[in-house]
C-alpha atoms as a PDB file:
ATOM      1  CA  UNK A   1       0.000   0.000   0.000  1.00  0.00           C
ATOM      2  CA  UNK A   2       2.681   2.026   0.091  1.00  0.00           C
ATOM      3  CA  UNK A   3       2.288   3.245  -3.129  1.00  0.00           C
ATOM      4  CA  UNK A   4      -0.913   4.756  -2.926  1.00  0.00           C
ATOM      5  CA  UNK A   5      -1.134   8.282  -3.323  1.00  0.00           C
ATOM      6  CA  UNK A   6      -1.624  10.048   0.091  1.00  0.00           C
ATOM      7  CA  UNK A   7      -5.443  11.436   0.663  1.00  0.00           C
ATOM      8  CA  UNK A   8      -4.776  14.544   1.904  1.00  0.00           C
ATOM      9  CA  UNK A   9      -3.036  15.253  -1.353  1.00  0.00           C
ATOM     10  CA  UNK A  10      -6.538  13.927  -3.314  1.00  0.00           C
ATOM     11  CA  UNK A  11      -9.604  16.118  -4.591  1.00  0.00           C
ATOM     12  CA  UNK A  12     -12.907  15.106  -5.614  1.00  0.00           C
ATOM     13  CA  UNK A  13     -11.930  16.006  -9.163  1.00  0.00           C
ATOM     14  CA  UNK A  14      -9.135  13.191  -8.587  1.00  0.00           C
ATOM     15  CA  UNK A  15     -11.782  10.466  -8.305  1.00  0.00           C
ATOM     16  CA  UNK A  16     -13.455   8.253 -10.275  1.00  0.00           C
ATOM     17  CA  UNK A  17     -17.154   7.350 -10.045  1.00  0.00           C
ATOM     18  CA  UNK A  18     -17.982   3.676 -10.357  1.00  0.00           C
ATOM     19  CA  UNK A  19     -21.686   5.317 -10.497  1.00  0.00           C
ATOM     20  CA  UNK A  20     -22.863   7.521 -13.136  1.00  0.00           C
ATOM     21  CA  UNK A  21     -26.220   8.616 -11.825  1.00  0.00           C
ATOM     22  CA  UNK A  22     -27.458  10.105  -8.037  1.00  0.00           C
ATOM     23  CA  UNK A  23     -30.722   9.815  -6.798  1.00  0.00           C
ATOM     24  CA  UNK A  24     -32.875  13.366  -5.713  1.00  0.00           C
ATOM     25  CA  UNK A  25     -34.453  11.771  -2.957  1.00  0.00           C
ATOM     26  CA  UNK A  26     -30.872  10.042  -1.808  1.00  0.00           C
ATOM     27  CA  UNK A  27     -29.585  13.680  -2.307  1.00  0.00           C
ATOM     28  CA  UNK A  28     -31.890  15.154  -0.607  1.00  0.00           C
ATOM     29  CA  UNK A  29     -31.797  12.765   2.427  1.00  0.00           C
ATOM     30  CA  UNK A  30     -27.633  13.922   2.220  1.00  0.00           C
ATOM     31  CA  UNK A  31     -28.780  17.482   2.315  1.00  0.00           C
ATOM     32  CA  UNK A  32     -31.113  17.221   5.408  1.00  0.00           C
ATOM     33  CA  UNK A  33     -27.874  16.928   7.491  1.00  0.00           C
ATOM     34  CA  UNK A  34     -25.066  17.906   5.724  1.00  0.00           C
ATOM     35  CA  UNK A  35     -22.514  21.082   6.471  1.00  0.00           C
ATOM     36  CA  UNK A  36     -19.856  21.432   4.616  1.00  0.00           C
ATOM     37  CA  UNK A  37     -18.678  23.830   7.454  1.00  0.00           C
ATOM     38  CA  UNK A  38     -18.425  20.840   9.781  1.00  0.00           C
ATOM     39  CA  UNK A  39     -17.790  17.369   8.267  1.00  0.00           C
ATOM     40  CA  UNK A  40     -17.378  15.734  11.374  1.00  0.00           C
ATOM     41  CA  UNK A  41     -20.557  13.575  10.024  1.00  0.00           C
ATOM     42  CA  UNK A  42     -19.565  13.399   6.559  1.00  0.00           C
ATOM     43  CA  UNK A  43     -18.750   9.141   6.523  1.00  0.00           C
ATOM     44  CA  UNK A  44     -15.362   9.074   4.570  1.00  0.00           C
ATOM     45  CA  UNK A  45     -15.431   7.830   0.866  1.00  0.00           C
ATOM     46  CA  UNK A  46     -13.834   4.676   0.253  1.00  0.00           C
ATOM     47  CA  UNK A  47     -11.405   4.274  -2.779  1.00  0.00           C
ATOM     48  CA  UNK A  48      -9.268   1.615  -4.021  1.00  0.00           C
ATOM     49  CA  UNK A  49      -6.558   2.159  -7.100  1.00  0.00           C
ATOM     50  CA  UNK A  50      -8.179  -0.035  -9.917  1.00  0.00           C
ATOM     51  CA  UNK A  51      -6.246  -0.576 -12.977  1.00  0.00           C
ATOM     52  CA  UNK A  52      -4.549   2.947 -11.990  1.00  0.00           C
ATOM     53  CA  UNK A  53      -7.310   5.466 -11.233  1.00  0.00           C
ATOM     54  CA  UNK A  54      -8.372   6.126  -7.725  1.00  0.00           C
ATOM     55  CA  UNK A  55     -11.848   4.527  -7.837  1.00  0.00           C
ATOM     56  CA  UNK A  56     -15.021   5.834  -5.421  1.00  0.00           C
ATOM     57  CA  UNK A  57     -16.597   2.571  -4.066  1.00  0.00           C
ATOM     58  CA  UNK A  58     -19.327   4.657  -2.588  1.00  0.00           C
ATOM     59  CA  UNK A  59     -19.943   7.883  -1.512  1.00  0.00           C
ATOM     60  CA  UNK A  60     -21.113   9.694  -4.915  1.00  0.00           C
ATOM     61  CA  UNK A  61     -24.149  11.218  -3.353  1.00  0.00           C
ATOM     62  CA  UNK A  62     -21.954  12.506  -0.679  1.00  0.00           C
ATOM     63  CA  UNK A  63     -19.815  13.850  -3.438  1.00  0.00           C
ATOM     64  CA  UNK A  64     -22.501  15.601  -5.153  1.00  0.00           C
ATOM     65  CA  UNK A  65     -23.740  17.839  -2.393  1.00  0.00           C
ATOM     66  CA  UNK A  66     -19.927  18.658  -0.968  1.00  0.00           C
ATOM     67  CA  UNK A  67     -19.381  19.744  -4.621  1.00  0.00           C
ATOM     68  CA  UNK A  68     -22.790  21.720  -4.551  1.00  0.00           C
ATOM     69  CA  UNK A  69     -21.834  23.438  -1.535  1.00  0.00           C
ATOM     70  CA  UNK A  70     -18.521  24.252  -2.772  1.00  0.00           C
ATOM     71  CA  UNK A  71     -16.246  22.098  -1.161  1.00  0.00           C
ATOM     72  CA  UNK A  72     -12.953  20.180  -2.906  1.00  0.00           C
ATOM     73  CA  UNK A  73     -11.677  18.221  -0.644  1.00  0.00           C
ATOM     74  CA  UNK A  74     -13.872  15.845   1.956  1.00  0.00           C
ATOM     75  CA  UNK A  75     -12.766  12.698   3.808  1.00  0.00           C
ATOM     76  CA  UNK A  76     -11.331   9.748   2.234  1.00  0.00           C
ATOM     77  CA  UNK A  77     -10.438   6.550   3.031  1.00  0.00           C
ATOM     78  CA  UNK A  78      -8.062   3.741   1.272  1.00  0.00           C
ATOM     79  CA  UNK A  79     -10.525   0.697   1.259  1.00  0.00           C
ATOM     80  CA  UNK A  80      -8.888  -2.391   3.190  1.00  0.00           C
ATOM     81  CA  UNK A  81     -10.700  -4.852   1.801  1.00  0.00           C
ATOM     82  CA  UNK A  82     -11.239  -7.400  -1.095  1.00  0.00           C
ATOM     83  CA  UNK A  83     -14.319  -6.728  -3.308  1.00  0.00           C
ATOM     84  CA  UNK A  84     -15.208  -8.075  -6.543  1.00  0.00           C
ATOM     85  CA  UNK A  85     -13.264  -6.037  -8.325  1.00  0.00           C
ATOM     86  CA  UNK A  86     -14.626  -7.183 -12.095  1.00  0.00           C
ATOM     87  CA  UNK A  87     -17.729  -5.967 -11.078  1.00  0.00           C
ATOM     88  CA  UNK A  88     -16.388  -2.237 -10.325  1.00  0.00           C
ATOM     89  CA  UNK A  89     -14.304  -2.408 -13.554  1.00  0.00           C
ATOM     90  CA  UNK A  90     -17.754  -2.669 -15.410  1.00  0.00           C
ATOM     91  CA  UNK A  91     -18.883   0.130 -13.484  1.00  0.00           C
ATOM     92  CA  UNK A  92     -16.351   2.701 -14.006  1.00  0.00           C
ATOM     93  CA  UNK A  93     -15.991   1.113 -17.939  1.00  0.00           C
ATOM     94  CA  UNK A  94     -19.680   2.100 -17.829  1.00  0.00           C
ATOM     95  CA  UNK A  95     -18.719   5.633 -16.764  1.00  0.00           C
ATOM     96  CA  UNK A  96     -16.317   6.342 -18.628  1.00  0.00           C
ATOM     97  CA  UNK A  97     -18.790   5.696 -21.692  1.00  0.00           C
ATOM     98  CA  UNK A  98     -20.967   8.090 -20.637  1.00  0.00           C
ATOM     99  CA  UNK A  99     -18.323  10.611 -19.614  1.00  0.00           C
ATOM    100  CA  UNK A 100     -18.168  10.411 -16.245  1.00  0.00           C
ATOM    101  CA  UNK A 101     -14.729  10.911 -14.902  1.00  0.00           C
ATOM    102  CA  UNK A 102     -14.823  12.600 -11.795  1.00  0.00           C
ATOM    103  CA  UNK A 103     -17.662  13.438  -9.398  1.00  0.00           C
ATOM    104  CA  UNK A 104     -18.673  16.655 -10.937  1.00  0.00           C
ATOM    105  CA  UNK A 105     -19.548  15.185 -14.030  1.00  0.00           C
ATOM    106  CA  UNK A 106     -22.287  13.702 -11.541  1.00  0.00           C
ATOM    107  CA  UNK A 107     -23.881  16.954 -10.648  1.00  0.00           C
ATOM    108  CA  UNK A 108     -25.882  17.037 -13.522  1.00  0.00           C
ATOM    109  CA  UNK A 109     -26.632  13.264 -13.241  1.00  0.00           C
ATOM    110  CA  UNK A 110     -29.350  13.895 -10.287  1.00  0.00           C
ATOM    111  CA  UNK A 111     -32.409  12.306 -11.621  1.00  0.00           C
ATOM    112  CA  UNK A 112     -35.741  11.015  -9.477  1.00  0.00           C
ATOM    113  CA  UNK A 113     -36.499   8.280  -7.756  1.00  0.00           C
ATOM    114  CA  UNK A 114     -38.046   6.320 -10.165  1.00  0.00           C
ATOM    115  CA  UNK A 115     -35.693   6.966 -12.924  1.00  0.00           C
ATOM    116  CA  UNK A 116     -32.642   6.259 -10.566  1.00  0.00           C
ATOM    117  CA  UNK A 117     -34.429   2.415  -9.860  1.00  0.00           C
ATOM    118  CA  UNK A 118     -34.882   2.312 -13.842  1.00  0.00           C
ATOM    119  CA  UNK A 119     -31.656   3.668 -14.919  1.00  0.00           C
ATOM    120  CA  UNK A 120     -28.906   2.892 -12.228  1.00  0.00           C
ATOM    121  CA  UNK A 121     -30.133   0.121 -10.124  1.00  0.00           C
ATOM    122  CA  UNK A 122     -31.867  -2.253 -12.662  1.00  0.00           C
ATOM    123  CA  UNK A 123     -28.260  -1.816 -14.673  1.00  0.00           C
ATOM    124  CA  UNK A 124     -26.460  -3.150 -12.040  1.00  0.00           C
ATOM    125  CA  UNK A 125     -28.644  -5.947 -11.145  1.00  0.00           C
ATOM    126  CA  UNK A 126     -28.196  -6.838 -14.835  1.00  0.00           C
ATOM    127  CA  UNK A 127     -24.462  -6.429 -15.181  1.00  0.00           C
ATOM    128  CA  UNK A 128     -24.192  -8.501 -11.803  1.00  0.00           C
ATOM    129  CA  UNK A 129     -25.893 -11.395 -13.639  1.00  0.00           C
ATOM    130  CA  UNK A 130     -24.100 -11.097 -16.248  1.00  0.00           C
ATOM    131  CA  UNK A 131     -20.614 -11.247 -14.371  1.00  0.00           C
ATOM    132  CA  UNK A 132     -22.306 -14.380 -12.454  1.00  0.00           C
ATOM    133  CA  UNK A 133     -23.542 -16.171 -15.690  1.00  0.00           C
ATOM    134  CA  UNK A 134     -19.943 -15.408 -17.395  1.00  0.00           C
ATOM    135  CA  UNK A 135     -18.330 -16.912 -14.541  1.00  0.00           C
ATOM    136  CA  UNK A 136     -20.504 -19.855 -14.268  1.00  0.00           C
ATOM    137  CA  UNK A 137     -20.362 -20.741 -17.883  1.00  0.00           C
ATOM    138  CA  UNK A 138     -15.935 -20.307 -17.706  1.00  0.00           C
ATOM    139  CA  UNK A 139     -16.071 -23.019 -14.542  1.00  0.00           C
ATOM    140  CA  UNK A 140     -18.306 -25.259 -16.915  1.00  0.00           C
END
């Protein structure tokens, strides 16, 4: 790990989104206690270096509103742990498609509810599937 940049040194403009749309109503549960004058509530983002970008595993919401209120740096976190890290490749191959590099190019992603289910959620439960169904078919 010791060859991880250092996170004070990192801005939200150095991340990148594994997520390329925010809900309102997940925004707007964000807003009803965030202040960007005292992030002692603001839950760190968790990154991990995948295939050489610094990659958000969560925390684009958060993201959006510190960006919306200003802010370019907020608290990060190097994530510890092993995920399923083909999955997250899809995701941020996904973003990069639709030109999402960094979390600003999410503050113009805020859609509704509804939409969000539609156009976020239902695409991951399909690309999950798809990840599963690839794998079971190459242990065939």
């Amino acid at each position: 790990m010791n060859d991880l940049p250092a996170l004070e040194t990192l801005t939200l403009r150095d991340l990148q989104p594994s997520q390329f749309w925010i809900s309102e109503a997940k925004l707007n549960g964000v807003l009803a206690w965030f202040d960007p004058n005292d992030l002692s509530r603001f839950e760190p983002i968790p990154l991990k270096v995948l295939d050489g970008a610094v990659v958000m595993l969560d925390g684009h919401t958060r993201a959006v509103a510190a960006l919306n209120a200003g802010l370019v740096r907020v608290p990060l976190i190097w994530e510890p742990d092993e995920w399923d890290w083909e999955m997250y490749r899809r995701c941020v191959r996904e973003c990069r498609l639709r030109d999402v590099f960094s979390p600003s190019d999410l503050v113009p992603r805020v859609i509704p509810a509804e939409e969000y289910w539609e156009k976020w959620d239902a695409w991951c439960d399909r690309m999950q599937q798809e990840v599963l169904r690839e794998r079971a078919e190459k242990n065939e």
